[in-house]
N, C-alpha and C. Protein backbone atom coordinates (compact mmCIF):
# COMPACT_ATOMS: atom_id res chain seq x y z
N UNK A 1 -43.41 94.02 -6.91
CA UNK A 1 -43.15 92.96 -5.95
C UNK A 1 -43.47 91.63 -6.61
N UNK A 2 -42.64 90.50 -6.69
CA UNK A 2 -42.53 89.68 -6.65
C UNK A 2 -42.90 88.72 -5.51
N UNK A 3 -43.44 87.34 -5.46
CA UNK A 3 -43.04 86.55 -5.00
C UNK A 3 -42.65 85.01 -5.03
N UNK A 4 -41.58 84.70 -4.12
CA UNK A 4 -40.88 83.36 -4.23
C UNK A 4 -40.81 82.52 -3.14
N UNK A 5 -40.12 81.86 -3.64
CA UNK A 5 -39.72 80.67 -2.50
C UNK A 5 -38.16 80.18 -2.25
N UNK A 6 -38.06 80.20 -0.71
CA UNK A 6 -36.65 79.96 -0.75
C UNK A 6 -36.55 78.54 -0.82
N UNK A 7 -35.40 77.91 -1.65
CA UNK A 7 -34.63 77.15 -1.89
C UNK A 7 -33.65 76.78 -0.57
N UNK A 8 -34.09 75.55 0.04
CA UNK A 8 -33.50 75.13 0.67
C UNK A 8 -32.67 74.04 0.95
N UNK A 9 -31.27 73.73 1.39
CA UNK A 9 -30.62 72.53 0.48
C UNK A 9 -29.30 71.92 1.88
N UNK A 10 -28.81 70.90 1.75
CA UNK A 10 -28.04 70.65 2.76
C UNK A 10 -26.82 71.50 2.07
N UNK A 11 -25.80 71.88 2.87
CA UNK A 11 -24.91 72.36 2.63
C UNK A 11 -23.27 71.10 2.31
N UNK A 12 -22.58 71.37 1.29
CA UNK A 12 -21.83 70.57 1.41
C UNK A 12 -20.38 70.65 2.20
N UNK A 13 -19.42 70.34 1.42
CA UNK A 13 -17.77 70.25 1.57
C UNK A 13 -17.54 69.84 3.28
N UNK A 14 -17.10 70.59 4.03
CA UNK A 14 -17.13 70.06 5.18
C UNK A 14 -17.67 70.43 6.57
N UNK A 15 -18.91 71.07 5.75
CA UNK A 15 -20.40 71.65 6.76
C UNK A 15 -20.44 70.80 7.91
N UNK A 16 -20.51 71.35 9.06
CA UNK A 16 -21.63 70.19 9.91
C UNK A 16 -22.62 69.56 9.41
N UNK A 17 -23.02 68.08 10.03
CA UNK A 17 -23.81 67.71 9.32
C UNK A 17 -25.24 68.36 9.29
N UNK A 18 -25.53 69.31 10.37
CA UNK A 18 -27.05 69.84 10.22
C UNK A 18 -27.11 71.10 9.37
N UNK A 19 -25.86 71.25 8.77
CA UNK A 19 -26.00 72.66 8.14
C UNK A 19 -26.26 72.86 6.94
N UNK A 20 -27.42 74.02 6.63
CA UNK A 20 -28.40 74.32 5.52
C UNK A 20 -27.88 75.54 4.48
N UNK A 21 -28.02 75.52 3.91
CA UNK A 21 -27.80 76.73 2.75
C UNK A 21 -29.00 77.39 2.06
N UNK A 22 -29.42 78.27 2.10
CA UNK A 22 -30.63 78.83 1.78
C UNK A 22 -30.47 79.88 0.51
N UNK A 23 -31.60 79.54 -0.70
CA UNK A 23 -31.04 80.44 -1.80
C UNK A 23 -32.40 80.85 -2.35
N UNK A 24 -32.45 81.89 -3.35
CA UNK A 24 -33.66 82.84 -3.56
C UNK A 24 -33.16 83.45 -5.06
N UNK A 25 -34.34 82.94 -6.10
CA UNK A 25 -33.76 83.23 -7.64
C UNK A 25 -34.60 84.47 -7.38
N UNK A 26 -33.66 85.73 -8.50
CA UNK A 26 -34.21 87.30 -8.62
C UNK A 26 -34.27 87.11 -9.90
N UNK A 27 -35.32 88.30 -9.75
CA UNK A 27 -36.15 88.41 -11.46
C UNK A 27 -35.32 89.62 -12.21
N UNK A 28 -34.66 88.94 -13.44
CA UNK A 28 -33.13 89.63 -13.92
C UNK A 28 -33.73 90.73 -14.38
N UNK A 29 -34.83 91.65 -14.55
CA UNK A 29 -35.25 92.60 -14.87
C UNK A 29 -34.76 93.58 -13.08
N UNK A 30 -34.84 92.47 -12.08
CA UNK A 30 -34.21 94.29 -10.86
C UNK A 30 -32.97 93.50 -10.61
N UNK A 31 -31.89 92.54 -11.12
CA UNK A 31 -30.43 92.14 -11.13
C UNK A 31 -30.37 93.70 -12.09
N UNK A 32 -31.06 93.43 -13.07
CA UNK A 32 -30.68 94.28 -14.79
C UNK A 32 -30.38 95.78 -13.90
N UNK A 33 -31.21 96.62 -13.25
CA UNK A 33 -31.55 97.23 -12.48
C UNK A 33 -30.72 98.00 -11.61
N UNK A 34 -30.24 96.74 -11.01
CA UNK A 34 -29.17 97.40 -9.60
C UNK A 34 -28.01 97.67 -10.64
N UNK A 35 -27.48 97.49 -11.87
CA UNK A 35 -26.67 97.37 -12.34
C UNK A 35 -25.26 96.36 -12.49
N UNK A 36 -26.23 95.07 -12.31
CA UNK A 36 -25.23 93.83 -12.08
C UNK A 36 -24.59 92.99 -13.21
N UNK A 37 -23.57 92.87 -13.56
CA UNK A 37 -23.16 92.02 -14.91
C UNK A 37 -22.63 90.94 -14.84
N UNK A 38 -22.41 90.18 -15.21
CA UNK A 38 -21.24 88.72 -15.10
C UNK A 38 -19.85 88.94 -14.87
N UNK A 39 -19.69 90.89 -15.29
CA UNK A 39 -17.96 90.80 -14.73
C UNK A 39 -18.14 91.70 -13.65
N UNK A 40 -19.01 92.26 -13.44
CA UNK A 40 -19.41 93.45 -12.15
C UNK A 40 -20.08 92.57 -11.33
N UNK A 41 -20.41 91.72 -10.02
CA UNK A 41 -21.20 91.01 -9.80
C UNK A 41 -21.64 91.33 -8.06
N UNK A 42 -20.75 92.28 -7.62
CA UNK A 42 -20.92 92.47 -5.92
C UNK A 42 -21.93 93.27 -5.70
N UNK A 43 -22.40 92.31 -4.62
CA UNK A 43 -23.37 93.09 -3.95
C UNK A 43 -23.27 93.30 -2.27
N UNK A 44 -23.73 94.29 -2.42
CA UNK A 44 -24.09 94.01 -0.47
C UNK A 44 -25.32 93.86 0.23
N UNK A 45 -25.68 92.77 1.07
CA UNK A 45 -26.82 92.61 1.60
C UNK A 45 -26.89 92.50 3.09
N UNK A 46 -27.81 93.19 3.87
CA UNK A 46 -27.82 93.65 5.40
C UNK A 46 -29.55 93.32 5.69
N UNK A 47 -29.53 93.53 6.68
CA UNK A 47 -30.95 93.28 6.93
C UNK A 47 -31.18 94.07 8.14
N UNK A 48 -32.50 95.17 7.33
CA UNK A 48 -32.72 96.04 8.73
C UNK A 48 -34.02 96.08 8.57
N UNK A 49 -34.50 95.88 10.10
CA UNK A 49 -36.07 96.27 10.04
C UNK A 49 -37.04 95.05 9.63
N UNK A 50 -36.86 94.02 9.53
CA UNK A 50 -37.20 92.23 9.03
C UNK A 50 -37.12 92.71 7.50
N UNK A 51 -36.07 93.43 7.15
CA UNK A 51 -36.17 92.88 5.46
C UNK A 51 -34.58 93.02 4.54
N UNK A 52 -35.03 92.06 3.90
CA UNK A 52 -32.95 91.78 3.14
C UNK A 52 -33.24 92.62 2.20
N UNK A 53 -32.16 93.34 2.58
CA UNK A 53 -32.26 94.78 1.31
C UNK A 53 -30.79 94.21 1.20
N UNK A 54 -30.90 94.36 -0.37
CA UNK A 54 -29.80 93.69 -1.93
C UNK A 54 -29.29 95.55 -2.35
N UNK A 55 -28.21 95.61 -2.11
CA UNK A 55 -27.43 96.79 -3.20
C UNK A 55 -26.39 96.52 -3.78
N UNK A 56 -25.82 97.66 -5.00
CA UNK A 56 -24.94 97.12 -5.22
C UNK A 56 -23.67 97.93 -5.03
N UNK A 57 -22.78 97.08 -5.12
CA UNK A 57 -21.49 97.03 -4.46
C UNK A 57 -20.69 98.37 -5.35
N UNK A 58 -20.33 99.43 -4.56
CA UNK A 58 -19.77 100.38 -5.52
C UNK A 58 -18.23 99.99 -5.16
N UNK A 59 -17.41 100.24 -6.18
CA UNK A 59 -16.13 100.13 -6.85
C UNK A 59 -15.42 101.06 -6.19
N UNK A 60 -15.11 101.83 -5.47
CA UNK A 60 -14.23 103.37 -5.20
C UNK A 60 -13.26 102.73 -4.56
């Protein structure tokens, strides 16, 4: 376990003006992990139970 801090930022292009974008850097040792690459890059993320569970995106 890790911990971080979310990154929080106004959102641009043609957001409402109160709208936020929220972001969270991962430690490329569990990116390395899930099996994520620069040309493989999907993931799916859901949230059950209060927690964002990150998988990755199978191909079939």
């Amino acid at each position: 376990m890790v911990e971080r801090n979310i990154i929080i930022g106004k959102a641009g292009g043609n957001s409402g003006k109160n709208s936020v974008n929220y972001k969270i850097s991962l430690p490329a040792e569990m990116v390395k992990e899930l099996g994520v690459t620069s040309k493989d890059k999907g993931v799916l993320v859901s949230f059950e139970n209060g927690k964002i569970v990150i998988e990755k995106k199978n191909l079939s």
